[in-house]
Protein backbone atom coordinates (compact mmCIF):
# COMPACT_ATOMS: atom_id res chain seq x y z
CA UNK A 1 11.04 30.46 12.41
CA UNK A 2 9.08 27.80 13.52
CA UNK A 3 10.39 24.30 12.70
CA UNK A 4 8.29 21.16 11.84
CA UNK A 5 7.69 18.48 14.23
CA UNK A 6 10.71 15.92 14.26
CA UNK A 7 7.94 13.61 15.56
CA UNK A 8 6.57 12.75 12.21
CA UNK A 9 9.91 11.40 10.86
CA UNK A 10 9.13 8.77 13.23
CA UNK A 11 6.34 7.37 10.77
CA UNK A 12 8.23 6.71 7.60
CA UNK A 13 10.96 5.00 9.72
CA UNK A 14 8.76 2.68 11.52
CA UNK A 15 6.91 1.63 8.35
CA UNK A 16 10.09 1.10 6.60
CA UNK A 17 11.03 -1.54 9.55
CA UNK A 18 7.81 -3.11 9.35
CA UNK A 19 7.92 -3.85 5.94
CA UNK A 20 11.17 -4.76 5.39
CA UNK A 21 11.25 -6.55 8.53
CA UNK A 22 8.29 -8.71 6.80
CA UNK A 23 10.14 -9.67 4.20
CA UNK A 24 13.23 -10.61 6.03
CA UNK A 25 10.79 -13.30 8.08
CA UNK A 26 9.47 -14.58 4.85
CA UNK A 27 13.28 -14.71 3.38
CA UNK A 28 14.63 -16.43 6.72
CA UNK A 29 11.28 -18.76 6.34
CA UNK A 30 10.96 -19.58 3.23
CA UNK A 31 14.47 -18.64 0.93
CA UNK A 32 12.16 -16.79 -1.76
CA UNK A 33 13.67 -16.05 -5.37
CA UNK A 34 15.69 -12.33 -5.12
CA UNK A 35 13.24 -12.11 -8.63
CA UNK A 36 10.15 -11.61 -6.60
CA UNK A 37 11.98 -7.95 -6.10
CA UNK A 38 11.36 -7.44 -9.53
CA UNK A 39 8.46 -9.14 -10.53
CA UNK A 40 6.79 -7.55 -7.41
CA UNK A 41 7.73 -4.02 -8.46
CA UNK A 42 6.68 -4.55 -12.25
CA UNK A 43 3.07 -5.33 -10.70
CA UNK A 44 3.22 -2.63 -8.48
CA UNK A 45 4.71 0.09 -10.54
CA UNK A 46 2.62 -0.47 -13.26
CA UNK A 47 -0.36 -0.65 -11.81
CA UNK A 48 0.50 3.15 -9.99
CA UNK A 49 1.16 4.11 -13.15
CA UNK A 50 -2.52 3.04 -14.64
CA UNK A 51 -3.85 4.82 -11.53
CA UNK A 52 -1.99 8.36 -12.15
CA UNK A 53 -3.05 8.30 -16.22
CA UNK A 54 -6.95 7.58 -15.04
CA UNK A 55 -6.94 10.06 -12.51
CA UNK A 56 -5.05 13.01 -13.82
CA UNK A 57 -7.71 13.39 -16.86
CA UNK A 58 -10.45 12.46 -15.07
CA UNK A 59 -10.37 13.14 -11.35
CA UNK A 60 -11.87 16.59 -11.48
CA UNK A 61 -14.62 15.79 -13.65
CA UNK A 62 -14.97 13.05 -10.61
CA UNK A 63 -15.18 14.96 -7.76
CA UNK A 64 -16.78 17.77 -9.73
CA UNK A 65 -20.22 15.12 -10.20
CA UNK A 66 -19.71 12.84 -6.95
CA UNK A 67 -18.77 15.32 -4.56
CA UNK A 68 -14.91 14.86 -2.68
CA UNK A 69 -17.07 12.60 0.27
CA UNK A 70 -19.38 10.68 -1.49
CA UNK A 71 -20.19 7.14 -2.83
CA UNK A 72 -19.56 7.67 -6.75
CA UNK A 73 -15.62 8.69 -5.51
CA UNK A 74 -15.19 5.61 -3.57
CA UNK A 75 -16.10 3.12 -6.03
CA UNK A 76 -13.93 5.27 -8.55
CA UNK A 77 -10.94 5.41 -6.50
CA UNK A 78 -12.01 0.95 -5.14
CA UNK A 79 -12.48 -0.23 -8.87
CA UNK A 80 -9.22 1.15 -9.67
CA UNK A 81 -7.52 -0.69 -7.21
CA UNK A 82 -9.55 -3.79 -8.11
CA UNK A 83 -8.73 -3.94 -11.14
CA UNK A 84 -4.88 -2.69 -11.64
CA UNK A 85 -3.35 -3.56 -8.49
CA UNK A 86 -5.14 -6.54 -7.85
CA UNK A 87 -5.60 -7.71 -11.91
CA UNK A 88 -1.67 -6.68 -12.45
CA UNK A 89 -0.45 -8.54 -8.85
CA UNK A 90 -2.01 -11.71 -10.78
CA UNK A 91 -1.47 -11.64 -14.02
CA UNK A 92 2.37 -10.86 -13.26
CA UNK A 93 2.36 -13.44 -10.60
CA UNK A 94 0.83 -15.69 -13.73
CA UNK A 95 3.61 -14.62 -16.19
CA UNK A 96 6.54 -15.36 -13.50
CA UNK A 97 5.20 -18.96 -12.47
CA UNK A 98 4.70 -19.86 -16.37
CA UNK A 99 8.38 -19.13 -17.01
CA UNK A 100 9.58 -20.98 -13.84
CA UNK A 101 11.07 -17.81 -12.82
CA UNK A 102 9.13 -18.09 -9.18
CA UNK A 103 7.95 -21.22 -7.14
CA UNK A 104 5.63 -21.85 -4.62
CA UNK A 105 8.34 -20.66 -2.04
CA UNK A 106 7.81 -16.89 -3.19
CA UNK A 107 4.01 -16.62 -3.20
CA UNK A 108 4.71 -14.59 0.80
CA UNK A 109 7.49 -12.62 -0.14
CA UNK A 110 5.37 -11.69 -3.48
CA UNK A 111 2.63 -10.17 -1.15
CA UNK A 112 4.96 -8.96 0.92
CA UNK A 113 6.80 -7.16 -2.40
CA UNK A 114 3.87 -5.50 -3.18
CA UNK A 115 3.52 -4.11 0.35
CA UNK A 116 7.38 -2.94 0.59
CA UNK A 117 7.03 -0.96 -2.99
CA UNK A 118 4.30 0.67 -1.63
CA UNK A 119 4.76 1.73 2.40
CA UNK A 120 8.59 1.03 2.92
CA UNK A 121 9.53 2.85 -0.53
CA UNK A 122 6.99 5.13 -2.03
CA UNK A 123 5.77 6.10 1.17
CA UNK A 124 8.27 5.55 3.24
CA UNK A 125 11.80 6.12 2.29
CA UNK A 126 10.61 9.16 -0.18
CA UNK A 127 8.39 10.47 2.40
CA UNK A 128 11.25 10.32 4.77
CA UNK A 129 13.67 11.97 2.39
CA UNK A 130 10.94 15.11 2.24
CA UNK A 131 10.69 15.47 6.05
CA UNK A 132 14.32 15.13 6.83
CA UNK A 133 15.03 18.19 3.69
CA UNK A 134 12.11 20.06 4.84
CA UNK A 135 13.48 19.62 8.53
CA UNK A 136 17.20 20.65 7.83
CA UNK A 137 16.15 23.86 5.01
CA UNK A 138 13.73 25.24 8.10
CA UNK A 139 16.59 24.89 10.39
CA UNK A 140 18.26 27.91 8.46
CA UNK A 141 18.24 31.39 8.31
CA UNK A 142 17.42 31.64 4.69
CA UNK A 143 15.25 32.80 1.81
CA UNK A 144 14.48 29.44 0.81
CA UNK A 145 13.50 28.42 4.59
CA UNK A 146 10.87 31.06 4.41
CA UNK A 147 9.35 30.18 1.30
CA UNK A 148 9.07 26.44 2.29
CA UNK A 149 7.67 27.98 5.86
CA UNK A 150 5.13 29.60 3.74
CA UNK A 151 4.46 26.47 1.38
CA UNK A 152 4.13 24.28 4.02
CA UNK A 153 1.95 26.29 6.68
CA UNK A 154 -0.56 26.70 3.99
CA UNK A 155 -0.72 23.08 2.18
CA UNK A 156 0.05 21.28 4.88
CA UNK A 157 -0.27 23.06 8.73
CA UNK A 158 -0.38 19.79 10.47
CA UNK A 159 3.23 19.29 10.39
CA UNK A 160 3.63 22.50 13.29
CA UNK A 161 1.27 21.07 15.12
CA UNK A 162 2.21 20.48 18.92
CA UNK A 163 3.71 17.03 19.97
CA UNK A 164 0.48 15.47 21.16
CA UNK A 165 -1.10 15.93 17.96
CA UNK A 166 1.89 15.21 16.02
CA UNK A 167 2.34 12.06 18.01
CA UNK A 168 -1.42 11.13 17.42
CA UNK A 169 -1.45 11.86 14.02
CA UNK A 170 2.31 9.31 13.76
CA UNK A 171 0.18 6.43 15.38
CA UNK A 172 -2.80 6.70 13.10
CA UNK A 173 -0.26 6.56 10.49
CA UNK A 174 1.37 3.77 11.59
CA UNK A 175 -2.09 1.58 11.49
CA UNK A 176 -3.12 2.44 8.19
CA UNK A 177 0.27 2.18 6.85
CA UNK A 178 0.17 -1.31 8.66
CA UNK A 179 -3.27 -2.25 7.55
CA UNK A 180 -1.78 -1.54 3.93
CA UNK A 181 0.64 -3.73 4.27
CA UNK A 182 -1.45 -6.95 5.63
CA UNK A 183 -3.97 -5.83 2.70
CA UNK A 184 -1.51 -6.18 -0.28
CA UNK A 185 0.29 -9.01 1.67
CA UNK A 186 -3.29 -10.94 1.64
CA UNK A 187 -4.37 -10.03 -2.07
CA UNK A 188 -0.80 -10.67 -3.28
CA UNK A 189 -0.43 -13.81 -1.96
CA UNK A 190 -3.54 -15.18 -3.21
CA UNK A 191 -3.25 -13.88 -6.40
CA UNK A 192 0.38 -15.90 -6.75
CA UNK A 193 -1.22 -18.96 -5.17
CA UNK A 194 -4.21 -19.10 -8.01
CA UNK A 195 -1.30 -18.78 -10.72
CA UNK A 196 0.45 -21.23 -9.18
CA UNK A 197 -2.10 -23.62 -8.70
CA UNK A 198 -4.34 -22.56 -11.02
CA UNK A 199 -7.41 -21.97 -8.87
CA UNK A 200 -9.43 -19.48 -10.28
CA UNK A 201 -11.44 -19.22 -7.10
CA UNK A 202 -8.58 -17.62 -5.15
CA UNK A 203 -7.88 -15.01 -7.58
CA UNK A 204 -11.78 -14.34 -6.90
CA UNK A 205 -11.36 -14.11 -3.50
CA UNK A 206 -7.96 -11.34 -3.97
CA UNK A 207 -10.54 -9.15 -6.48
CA UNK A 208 -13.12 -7.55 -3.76
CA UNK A 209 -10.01 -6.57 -1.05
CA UNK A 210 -8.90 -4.39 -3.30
CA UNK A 211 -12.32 -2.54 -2.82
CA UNK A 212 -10.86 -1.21 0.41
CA UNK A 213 -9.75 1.91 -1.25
CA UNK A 214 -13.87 3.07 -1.42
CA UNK A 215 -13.38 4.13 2.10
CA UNK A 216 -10.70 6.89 1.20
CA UNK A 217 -12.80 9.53 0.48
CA UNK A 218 -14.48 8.84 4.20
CA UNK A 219 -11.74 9.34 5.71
CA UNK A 220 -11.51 12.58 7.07
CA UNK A 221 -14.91 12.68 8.29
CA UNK A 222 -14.10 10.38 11.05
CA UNK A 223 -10.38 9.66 11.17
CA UNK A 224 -10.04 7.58 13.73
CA UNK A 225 -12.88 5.03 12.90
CA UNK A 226 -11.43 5.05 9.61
CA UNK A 227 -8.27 3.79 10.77
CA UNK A 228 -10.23 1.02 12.67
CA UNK A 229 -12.08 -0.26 10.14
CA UNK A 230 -9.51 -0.66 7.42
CA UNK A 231 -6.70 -2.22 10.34
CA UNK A 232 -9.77 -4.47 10.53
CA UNK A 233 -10.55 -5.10 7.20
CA UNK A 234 -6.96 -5.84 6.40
CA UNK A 235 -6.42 -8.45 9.13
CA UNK A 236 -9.48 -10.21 8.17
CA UNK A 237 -8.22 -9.85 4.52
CA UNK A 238 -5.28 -11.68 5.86
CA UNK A 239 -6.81 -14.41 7.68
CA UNK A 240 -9.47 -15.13 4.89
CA UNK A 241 -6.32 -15.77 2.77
CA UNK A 242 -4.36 -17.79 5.16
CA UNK A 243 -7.73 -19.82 5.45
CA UNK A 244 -8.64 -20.68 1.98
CA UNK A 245 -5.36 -21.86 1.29
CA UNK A 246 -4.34 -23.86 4.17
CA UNK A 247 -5.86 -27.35 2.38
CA UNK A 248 -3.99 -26.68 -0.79
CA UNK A 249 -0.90 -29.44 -1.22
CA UNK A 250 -0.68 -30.25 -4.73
CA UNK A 251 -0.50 -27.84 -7.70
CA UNK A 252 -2.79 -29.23 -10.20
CA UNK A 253 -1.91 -29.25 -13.79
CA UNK A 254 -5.40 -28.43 -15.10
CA UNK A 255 -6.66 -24.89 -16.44
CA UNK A 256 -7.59 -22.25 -14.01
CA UNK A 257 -11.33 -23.33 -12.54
């Protein structure tokens, strides 16, 4: 019985370095709060959670008007994004700094939670967990091997593919896990810096990157100019934020503006 490709356990694990490499730097750099663990998760978790109770109800009546490639999904699946991930990342960041329990210190590692809950643990370590079972149950002689054989050939046939498109397939997983990363790294840490220094305008800045997610239901059509443009799109992201709040110094003590 054919086995799948070890080659895409490869994925998970590098993203899972990446990220949790990221946050290391920011820990040796910076000393952040171990609270931003938490607080990052509550942001994330509940905004996942927002996404699965819009979508299961609704998601077929979606596609079912829009079309699975079209513009009506995309700005169904960005505004989502918009305004859970990016609306919770602030408004938890707000809650935190207005009970002391974070400083300035954390606003990196905050992005950089957001990113980890996402690609090093959701898609990461549980991803890894399926490929390693669904690796050692096809290495035996069994009932249940065939049935998974079965499951898996017709749901997902890419993971027998041959090592040169198993290996292209693990580095255009890499990049978008990546871009992921540098996108909720760049949208958390602004929304944490315009709680912290209650700047309105940076909290504007965090809403639109969260729009990346209209591209998802392009992304089959052209794969590999997908992956390009959101790497690119993230890094910018990234860079937008570093820029905008390289001037900031003082944390005002006025309303947000």
């Amino acid at each position: 019985m054919q086995n799948i490709d070890i080659l895409y356990i490869i994925q998970p694990v590098i993203v899972i370095v990446i990220a949790s490499l990221l946050l290391l730097y920011w820990y040796r750099k910076r000393r952040f709060h171990a609270s931003v663990f938490l607080y990052s998760l509550i942001a994330y978790g509940v905004a996942i959670a927002l996404k699965y109770a819009v979508q299961i109800p609704t998601i077929e009546a979606v596609t079912s008007y829009f079309g699975d490639h079209s513009v009506g999904l995309g700005f169904y699946y960005g505004l989502q994004t918009v305004f859970f991930e990016v609306g919770l990342a602030f408004l938890v960041a707000w809650f935190a700094v207005r009970r002391g329990a974070l400083e300035k210190k954390d606003a990196e590692a905050y992005g950089s939670g957001l990113a980890f809950w996402e690609n090093a643990v959701l898609l990461g370590i549980l991803q890894l967990i399926n490929l390693i079972s669904y690796y050692s149950i096809l290495s035996t002689n069994t009932s249940l091997a065939q049935t998974l054989f079965n499951q898996l050939n017709a749901n997902a046939p890419g993971l027998f593919a041959p090592a040169s498109e198993a290996l292209r397939s693990v580095a255009l997983g890499v990049v978008e896990r990546t871009a992921s990363i540098f996108i909720h790294l760049a949208w958390g840490y602004l929304c944490f810096m315009a709680a912290y220094y209650h700047r309105r305008r940076l909290f504007l800045i965090a809403l639109p990157m969260g729009f990346i997610d209209f591209l998802v239901p392009f992304a089959q059509n052209a794969i590999v100019a997908f992956e390009a443009t959101v790497f690119t799109l993230s890094v910018i992201s990234v860079l937008v934020a570093w820029y905008v709040t390289r001037n900031i110094h003082e944390r005002p003590k006025t309303s947000l503006k």
